[in-house]
C-alpha atoms as a PDB file:
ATOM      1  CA  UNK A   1    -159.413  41.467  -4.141  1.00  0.00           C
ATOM      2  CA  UNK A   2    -162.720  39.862  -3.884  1.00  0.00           C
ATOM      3  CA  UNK A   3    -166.041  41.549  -2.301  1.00  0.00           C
ATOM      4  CA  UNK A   4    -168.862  38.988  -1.433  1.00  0.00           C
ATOM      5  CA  UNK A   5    -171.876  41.337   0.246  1.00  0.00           C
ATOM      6  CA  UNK A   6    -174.896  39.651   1.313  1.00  0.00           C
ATOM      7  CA  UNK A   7    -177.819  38.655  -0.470  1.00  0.00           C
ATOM      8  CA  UNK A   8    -179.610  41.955   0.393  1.00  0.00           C
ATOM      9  CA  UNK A   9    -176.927  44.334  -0.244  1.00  0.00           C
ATOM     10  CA  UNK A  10    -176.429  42.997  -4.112  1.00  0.00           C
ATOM     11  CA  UNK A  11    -180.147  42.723  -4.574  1.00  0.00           C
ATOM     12  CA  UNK A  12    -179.987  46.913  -3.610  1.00  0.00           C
ATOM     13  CA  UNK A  13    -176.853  47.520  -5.751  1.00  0.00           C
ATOM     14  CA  UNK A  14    -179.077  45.651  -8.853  1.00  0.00           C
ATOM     15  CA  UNK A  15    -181.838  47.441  -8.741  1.00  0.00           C
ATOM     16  CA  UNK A  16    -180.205  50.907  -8.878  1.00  0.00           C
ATOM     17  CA  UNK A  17    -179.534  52.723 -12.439  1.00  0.00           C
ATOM     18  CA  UNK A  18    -176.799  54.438 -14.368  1.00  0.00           C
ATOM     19  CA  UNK A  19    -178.260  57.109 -16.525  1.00  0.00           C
ATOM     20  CA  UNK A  20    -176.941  58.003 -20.020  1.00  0.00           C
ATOM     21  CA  UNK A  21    -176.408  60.384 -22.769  1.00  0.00           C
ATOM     22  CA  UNK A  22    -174.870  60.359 -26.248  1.00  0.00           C
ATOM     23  CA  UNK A  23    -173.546  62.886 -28.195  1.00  0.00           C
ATOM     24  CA  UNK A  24    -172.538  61.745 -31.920  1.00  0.00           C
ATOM     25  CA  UNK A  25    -172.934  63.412 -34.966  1.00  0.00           C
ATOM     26  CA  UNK A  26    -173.200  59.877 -37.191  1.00  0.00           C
ATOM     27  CA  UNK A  27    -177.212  59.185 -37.272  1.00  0.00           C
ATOM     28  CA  UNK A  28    -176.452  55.798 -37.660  1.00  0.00           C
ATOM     29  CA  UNK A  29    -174.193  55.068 -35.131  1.00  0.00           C
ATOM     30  CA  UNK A  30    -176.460  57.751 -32.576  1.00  0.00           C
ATOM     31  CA  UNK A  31    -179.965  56.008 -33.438  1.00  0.00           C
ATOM     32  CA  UNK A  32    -177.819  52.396 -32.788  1.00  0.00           C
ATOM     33  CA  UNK A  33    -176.972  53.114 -29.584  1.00  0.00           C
ATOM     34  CA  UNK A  34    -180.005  54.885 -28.176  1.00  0.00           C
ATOM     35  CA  UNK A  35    -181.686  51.629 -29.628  1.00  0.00           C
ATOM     36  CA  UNK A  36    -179.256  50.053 -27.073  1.00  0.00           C
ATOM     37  CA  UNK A  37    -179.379  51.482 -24.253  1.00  0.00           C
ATOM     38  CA  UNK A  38    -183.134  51.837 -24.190  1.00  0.00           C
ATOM     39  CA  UNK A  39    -183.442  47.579 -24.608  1.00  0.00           C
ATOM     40  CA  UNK A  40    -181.176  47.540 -21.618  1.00  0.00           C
ATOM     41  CA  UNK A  41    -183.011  47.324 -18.229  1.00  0.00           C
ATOM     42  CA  UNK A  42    -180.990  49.583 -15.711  1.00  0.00           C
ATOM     43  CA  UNK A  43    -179.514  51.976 -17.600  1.00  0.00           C
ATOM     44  CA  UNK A  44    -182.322  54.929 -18.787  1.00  0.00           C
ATOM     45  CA  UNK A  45    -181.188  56.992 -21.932  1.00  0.00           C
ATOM     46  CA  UNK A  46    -181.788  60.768 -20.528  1.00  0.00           C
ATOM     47  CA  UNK A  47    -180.909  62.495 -23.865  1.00  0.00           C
ATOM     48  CA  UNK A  48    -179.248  62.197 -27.052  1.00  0.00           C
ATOM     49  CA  UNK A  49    -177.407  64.991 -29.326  1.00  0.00           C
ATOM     50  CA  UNK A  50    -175.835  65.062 -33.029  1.00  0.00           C
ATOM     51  CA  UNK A  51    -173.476  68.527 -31.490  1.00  0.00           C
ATOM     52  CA  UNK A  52    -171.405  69.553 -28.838  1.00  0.00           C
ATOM     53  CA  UNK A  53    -173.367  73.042 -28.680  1.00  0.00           C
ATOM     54  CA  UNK A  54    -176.699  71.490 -27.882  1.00  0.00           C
ATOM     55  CA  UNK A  55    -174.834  69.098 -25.448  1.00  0.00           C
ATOM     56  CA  UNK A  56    -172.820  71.972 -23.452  1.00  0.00           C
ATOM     57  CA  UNK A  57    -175.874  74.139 -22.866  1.00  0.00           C
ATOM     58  CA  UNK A  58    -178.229  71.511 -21.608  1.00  0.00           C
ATOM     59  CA  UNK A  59    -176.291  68.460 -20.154  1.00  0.00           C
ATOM     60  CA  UNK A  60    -175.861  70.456 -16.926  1.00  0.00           C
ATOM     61  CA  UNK A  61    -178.877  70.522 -15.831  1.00  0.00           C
ATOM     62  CA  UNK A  62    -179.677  66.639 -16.730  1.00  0.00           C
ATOM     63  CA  UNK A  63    -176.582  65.380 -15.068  1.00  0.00           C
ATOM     64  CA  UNK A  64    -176.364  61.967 -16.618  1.00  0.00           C
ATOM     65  CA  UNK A  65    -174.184  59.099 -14.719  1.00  0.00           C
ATOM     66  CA  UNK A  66    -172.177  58.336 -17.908  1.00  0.00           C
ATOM     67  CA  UNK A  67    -172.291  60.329 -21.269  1.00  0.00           C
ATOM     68  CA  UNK A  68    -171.181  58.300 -24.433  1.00  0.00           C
ATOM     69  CA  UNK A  69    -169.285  61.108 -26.540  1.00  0.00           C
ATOM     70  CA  UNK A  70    -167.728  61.243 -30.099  1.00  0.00           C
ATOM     71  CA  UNK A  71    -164.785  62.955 -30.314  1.00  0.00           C
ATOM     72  CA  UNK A  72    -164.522  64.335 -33.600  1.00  0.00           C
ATOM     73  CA  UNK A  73    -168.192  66.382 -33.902  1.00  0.00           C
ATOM     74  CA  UNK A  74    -168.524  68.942 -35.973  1.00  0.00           C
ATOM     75  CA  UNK A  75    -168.135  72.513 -34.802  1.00  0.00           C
ATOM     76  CA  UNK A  76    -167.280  72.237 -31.002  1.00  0.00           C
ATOM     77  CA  UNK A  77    -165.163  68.348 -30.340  1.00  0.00           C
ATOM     78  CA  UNK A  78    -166.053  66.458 -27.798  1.00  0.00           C
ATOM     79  CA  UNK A  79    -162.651  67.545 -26.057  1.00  0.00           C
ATOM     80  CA  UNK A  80    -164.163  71.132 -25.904  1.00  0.00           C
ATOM     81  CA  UNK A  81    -167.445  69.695 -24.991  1.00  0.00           C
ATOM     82  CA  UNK A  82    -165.908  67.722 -21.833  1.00  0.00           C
ATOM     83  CA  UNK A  83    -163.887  70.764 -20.909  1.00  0.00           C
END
């Protein structure tokens, strides 16, 4: 199925943002993507953590639109983390 909305209604959908946050334990791979996401207009990087720990206890209260999770982390997994 195909949408077409009017010129108005895309230019409102375009200027709205998805907010993010990662949770990896690999440096590398975590300073990569921040680098990412923050060159990418639209999409704000709300917070980033190397543990699952750190993640549970504050990602409530920042209530990002999509979080970008490893599953293997150290201690807690990202499966617990999700639960």
């Amino acid at each position: 199925m195909f949408y077409c909305y009017p010129a108005e209604r895309a230019y409102f959908y375009s200027m709205q943002s998805i907010s993010i946050s990662i949770i990896e334990d690999n440096t590398a791979v975590r300073k990569g993507l921040e680098r990412i996401i923050q060159e990418t207009d639209g999409f704000p990087l709300l917070s980033s953590y190397e543990n699952a720990e750190d993640a549970i206890r504050e990602l409530p209260a920042i209530q990002p639109d999509i979080v970008i999770m490893d599953i293997q982390l150290p201690g807690a997994s990202g499966i617990d983390c999700v639960r």
